[in-house]
PDB file of N, CA and C in Angstrom:
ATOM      1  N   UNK A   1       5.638 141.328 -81.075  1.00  0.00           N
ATOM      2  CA  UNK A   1       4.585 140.920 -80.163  1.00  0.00           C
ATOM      3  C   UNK A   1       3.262 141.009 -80.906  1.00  0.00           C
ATOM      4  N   UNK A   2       2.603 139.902 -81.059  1.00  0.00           N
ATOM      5  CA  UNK A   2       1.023 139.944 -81.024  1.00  0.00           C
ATOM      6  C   UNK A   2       0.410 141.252 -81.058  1.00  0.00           C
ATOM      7  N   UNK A   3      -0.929 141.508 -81.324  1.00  0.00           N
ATOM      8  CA  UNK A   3      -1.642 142.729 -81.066  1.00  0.00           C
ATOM      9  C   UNK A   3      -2.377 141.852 -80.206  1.00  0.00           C
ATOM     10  N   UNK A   4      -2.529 140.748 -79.726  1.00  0.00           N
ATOM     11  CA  UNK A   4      -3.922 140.020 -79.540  1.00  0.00           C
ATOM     12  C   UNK A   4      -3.140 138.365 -78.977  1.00  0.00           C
ATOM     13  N   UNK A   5      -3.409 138.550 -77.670  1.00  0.00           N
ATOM     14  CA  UNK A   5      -2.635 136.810 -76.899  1.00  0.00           C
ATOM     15  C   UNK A   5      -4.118 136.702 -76.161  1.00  0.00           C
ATOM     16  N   UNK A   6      -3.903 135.654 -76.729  1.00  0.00           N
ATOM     17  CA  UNK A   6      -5.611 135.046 -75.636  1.00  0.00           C
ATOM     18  C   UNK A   6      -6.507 136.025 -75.665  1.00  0.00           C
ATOM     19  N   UNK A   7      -6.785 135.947 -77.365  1.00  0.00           N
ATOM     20  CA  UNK A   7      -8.261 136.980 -77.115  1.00  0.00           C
ATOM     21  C   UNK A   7      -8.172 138.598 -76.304  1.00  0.00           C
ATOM     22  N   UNK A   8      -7.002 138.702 -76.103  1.00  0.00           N
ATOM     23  CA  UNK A   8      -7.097 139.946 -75.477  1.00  0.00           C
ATOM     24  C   UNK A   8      -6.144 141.089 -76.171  1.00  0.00           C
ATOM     25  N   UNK A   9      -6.623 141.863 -76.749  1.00  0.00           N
ATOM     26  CA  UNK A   9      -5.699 143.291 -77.071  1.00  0.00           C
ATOM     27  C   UNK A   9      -4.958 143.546 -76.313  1.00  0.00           C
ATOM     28  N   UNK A  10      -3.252 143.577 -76.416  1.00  0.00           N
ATOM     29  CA  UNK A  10      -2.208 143.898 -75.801  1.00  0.00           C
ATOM     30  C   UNK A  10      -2.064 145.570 -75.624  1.00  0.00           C
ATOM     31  N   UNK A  11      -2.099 145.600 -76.229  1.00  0.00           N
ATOM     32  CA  UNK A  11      -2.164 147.324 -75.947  1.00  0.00           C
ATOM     33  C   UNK A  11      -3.141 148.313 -75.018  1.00  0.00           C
ATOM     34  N   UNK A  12      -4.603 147.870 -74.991  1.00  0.00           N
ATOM     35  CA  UNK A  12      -5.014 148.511 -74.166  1.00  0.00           C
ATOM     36  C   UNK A  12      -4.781 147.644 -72.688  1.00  0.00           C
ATOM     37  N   UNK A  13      -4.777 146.532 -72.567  1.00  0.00           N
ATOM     38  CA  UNK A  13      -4.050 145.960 -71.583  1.00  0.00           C
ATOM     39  C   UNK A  13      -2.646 146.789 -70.957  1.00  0.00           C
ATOM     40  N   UNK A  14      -2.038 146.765 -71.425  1.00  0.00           N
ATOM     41  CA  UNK A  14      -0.932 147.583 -71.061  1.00  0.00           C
ATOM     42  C   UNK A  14      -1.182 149.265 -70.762  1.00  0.00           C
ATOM     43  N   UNK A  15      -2.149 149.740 -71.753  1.00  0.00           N
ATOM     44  CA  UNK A  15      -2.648 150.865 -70.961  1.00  0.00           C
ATOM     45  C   UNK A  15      -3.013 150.913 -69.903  1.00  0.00           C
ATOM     46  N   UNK A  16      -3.939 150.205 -69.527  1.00  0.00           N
ATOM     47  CA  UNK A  16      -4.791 149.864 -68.101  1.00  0.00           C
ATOM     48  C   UNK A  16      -3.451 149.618 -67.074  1.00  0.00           C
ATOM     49  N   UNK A  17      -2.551 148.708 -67.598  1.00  0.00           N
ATOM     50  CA  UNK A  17      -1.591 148.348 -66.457  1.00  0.00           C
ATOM     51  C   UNK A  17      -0.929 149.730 -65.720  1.00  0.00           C
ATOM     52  N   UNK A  18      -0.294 150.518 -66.951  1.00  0.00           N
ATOM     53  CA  UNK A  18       0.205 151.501 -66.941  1.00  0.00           C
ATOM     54  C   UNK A  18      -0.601 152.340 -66.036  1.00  0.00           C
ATOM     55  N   UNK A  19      -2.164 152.669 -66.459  1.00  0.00           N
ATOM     56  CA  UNK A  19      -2.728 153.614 -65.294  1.00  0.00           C
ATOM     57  C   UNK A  19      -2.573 153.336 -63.825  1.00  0.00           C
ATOM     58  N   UNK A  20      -2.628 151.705 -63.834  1.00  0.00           N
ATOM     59  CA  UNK A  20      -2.891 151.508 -62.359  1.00  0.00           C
ATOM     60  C   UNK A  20      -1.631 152.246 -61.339  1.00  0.00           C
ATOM     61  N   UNK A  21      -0.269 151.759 -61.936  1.00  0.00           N
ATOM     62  CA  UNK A  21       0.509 152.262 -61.948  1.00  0.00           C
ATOM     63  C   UNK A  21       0.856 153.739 -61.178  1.00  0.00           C
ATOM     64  N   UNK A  22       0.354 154.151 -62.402  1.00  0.00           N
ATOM     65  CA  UNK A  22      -0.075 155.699 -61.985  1.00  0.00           C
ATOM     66  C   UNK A  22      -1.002 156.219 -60.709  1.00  0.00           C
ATOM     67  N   UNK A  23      -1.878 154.918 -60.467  1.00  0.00           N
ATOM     68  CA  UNK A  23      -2.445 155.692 -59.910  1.00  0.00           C
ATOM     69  C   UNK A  23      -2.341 155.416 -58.454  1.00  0.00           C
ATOM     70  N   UNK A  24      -1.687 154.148 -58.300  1.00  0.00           N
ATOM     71  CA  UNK A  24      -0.624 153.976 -57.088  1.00  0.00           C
ATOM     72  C   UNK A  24       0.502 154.585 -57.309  1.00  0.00           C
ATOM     73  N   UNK A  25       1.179 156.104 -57.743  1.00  0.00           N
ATOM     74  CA  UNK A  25       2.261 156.513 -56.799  1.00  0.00           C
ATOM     75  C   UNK A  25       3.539 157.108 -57.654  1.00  0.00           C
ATOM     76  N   UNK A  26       3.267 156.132 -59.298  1.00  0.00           N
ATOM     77  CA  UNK A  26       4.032 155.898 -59.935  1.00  0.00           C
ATOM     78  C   UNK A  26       4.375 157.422 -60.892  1.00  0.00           C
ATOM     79  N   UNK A  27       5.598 158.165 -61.394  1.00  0.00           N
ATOM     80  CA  UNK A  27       5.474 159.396 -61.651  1.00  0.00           C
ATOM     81  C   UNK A  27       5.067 159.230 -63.066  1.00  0.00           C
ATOM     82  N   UNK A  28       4.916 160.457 -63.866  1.00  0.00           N
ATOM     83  CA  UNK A  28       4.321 160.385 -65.424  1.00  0.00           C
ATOM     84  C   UNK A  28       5.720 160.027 -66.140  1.00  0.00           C
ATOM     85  N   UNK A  29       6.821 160.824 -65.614  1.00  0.00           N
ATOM     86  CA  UNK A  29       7.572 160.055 -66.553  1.00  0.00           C
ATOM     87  C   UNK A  29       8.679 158.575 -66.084  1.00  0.00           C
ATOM     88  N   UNK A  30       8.094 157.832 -65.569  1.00  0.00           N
ATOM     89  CA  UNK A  30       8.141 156.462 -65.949  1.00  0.00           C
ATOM     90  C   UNK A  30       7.334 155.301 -66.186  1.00  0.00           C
ATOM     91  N   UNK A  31       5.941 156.220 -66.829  1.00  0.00           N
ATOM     92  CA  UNK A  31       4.966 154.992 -67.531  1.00  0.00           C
ATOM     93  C   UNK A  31       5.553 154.617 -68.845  1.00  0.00           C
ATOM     94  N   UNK A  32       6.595 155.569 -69.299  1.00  0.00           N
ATOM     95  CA  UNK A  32       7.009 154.544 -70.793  1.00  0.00           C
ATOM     96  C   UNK A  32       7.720 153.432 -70.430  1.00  0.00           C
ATOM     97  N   UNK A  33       8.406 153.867 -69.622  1.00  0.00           N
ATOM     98  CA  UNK A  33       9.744 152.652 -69.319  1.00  0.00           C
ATOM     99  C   UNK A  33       8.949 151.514 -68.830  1.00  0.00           C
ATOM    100  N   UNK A  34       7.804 151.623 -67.956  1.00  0.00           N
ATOM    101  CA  UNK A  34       6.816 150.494 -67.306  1.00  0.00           C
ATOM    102  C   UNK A  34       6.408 149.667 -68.753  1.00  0.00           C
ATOM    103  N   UNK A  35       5.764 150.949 -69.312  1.00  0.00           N
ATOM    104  CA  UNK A  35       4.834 150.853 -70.784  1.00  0.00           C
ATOM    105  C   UNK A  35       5.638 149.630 -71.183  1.00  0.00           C
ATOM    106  N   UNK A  36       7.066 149.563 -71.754  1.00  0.00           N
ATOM    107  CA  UNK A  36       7.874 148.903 -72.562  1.00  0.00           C
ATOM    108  C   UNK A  36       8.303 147.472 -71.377  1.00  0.00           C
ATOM    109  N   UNK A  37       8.833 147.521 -70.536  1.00  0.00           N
ATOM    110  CA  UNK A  37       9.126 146.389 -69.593  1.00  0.00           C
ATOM    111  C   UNK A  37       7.902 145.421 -69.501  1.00  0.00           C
ATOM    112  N   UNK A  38       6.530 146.070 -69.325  1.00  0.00           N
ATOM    113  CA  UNK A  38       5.209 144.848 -69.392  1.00  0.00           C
ATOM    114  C   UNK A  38       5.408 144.592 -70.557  1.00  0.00           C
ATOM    115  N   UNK A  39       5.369 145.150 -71.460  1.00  0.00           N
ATOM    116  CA  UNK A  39       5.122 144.785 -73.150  1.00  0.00           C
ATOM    117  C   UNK A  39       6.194 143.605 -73.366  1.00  0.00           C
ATOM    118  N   UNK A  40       7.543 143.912 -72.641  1.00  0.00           N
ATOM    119  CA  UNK A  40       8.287 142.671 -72.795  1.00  0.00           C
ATOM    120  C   UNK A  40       8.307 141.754 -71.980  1.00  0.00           C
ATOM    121  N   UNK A  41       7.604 142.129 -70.936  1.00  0.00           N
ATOM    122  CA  UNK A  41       7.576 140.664 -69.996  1.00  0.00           C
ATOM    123  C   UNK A  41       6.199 139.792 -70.384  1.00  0.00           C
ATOM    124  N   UNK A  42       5.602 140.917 -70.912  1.00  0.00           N
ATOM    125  CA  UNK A  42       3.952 139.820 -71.271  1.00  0.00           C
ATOM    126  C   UNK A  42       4.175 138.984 -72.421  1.00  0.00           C
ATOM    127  N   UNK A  43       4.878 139.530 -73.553  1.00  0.00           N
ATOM    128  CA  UNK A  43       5.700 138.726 -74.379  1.00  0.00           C
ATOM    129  C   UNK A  43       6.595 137.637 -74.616  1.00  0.00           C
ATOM    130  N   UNK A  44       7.459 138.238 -73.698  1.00  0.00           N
ATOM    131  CA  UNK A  44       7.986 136.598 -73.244  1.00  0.00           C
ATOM    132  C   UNK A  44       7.307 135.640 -72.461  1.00  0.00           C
ATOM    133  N   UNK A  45       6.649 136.024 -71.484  1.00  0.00           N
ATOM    134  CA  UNK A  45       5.707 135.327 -70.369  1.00  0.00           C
ATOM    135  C   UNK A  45       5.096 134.662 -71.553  1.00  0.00           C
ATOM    136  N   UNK A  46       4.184 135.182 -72.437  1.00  0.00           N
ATOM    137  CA  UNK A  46       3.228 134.198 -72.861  1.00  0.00           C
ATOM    138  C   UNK A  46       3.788 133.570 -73.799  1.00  0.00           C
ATOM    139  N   UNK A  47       5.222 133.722 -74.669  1.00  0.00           N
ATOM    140  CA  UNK A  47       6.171 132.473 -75.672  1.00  0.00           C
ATOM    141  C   UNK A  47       6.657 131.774 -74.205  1.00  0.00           C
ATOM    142  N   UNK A  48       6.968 132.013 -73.488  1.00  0.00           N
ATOM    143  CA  UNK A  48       7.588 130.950 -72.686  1.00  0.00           C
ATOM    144  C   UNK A  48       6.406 130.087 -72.382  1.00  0.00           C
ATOM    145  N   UNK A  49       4.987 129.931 -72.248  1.00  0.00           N
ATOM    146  CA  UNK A  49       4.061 129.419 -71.862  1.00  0.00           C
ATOM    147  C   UNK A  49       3.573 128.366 -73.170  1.00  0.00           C
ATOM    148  N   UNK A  50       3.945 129.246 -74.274  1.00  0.00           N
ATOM    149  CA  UNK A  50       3.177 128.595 -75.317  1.00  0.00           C
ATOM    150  C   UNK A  50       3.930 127.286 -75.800  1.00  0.00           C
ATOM    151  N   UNK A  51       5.158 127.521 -75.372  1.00  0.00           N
ATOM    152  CA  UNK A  51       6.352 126.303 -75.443  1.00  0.00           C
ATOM    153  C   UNK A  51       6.023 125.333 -74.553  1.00  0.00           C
ATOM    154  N   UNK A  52       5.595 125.532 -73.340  1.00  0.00           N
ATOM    155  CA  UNK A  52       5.604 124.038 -71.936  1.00  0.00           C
ATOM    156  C   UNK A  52       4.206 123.704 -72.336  1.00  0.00           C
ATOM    157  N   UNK A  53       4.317 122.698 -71.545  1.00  0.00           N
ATOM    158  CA  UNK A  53       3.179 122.097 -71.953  1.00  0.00           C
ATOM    159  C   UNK A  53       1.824 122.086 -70.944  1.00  0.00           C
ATOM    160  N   UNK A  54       0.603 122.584 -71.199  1.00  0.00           N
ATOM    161  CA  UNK A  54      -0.211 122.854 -70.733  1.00  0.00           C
ATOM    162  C   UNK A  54       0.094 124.612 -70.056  1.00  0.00           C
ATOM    163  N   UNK A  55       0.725 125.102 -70.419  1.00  0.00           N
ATOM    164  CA  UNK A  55       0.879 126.474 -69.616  1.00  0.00           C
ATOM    165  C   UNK A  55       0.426 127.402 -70.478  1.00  0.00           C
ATOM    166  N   UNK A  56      -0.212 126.788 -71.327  1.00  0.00           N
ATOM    167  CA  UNK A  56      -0.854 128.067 -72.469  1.00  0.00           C
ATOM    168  C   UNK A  56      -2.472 128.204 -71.993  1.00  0.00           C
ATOM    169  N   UNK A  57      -2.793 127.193 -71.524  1.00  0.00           N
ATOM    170  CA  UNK A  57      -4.086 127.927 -70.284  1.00  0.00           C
ATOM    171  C   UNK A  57      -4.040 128.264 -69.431  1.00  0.00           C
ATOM    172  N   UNK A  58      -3.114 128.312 -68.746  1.00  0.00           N
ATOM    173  CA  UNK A  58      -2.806 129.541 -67.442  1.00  0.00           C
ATOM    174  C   UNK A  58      -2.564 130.771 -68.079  1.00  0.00           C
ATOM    175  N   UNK A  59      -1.907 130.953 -69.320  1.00  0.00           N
ATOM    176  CA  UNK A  59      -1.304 132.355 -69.479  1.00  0.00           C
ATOM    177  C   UNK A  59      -2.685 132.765 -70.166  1.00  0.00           C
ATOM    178  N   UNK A  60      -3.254 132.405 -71.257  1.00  0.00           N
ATOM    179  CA  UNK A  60      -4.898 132.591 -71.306  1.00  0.00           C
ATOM    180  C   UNK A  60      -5.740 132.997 -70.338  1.00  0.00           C
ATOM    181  N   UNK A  61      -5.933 132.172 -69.181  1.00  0.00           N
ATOM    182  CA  UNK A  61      -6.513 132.995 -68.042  1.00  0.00           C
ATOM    183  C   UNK A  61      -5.945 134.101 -67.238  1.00  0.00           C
ATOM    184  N   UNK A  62      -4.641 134.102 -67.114  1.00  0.00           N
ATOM    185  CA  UNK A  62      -3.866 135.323 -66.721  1.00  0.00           C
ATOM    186  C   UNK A  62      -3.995 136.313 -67.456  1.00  0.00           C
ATOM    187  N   UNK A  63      -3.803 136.593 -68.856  1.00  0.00           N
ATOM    188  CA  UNK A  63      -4.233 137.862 -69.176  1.00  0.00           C
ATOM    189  C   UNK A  63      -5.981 137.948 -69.665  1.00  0.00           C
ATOM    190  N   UNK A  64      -6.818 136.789 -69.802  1.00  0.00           N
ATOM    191  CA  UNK A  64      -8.124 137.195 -69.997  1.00  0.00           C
ATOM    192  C   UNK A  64      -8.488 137.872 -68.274  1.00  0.00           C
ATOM    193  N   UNK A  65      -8.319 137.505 -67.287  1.00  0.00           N
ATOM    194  CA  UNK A  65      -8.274 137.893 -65.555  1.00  0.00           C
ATOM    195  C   UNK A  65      -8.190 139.371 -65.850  1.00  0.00           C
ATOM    196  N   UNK A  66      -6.816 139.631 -66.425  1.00  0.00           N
ATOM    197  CA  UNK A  66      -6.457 140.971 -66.119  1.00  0.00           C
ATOM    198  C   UNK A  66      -7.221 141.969 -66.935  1.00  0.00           C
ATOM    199  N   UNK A  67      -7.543 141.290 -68.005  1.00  0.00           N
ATOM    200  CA  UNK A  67      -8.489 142.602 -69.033  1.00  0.00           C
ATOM    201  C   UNK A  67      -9.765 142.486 -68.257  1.00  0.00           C
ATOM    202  N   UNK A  68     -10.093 141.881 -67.801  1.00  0.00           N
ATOM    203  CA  UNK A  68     -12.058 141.641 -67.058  1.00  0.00           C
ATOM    204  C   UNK A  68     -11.421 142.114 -65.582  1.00  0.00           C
ATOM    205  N   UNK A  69     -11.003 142.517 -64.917  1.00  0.00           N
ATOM    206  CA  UNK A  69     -10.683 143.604 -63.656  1.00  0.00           C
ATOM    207  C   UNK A  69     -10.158 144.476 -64.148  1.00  0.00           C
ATOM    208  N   UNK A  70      -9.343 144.556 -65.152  1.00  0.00           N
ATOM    209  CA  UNK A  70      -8.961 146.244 -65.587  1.00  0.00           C
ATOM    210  C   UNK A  70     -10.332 146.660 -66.350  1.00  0.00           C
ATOM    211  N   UNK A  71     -10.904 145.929 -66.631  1.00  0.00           N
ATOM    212  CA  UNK A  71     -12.749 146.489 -67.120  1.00  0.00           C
ATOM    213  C   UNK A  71     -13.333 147.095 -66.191  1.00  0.00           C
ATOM    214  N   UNK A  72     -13.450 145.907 -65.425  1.00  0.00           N
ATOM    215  CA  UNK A  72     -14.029 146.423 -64.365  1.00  0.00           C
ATOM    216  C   UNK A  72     -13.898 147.266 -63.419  1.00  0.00           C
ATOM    217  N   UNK A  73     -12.457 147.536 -63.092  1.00  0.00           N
ATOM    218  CA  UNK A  73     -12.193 148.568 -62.451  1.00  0.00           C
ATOM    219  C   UNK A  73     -12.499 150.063 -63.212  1.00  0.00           C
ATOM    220  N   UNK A  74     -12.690 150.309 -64.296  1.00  0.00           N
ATOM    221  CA  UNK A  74     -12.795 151.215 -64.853  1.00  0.00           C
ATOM    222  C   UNK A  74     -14.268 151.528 -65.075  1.00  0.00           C
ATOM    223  N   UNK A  75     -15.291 150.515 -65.335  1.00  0.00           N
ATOM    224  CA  UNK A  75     -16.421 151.019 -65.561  1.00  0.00           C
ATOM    225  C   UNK A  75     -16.949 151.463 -63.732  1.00  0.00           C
ATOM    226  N   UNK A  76     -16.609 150.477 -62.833  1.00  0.00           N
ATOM    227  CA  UNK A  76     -16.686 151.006 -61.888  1.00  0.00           C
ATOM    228  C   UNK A  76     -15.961 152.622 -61.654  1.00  0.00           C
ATOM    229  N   UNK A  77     -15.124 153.307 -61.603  1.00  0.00           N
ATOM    230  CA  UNK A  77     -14.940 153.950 -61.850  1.00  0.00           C
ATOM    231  C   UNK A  77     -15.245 155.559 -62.501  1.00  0.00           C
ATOM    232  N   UNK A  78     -15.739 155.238 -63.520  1.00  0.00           N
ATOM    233  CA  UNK A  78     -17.068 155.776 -64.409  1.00  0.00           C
ATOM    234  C   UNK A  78     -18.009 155.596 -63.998  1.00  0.00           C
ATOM    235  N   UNK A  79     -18.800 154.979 -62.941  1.00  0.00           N
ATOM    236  CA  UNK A  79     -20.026 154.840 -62.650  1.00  0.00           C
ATOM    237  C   UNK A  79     -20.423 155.583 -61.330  1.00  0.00           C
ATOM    238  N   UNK A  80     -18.981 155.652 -60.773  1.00  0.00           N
ATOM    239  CA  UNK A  80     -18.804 156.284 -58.990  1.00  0.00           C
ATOM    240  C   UNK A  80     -18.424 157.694 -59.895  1.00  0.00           C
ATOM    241  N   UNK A  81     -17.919 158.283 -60.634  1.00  0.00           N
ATOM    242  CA  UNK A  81     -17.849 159.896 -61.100  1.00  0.00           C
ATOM    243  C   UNK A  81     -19.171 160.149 -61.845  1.00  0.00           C
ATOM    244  N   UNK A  82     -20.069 159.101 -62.082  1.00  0.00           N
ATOM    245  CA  UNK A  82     -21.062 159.663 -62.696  1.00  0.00           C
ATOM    246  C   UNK A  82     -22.208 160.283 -61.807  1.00  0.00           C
ATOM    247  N   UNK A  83     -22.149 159.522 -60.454  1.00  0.00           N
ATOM    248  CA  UNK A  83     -22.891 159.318 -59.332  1.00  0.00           C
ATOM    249  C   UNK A  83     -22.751 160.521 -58.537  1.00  0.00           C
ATOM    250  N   UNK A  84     -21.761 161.195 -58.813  1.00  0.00           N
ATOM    251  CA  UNK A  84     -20.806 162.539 -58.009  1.00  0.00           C
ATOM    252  C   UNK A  84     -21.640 164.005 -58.708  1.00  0.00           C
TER     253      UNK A  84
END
């Protein structure tokens, strides 16, 4: 897998996914198994995209989407504990 699909770092992506995860409900020990299942579904998701035709700008905006709300959810975040 890529380090980097559509401009976006896979890895901290998948971190972020992983927290959310967590922070709806999910226990500590099954963020690896999550960890590894996104890593392979974002992987295939975006070779299966890069093959059809025109679906490599949807999967571009699908994970650029998800890194700019997992941003954002986080600086928000940091900004409401700073406020505390």
């Amino acid at each position: 897998m890529p380090l980097e699909l559509a401009g976006v770092a896979t890895v901290p992506l998948l971190i972020g996914l992983v927290e959310v995860g967590k922070r709806l409900g999910l226990e500590s020990r099954w963020a690896a198994p999550l960890a590894v299942a996104l890593g392979v579904a974002i992987s295939l998701g975006y070779h299966l995209a890069a093959n059809w035709p025109d679906a490599t700008a949807w999967a571009d905006a699908l994970l650029a989407g998800l890194a700019l709300g997992l941003s954002a959810a986080g600086l928000y975040s940091g900004a409401k504990k700073l406020n505390e």
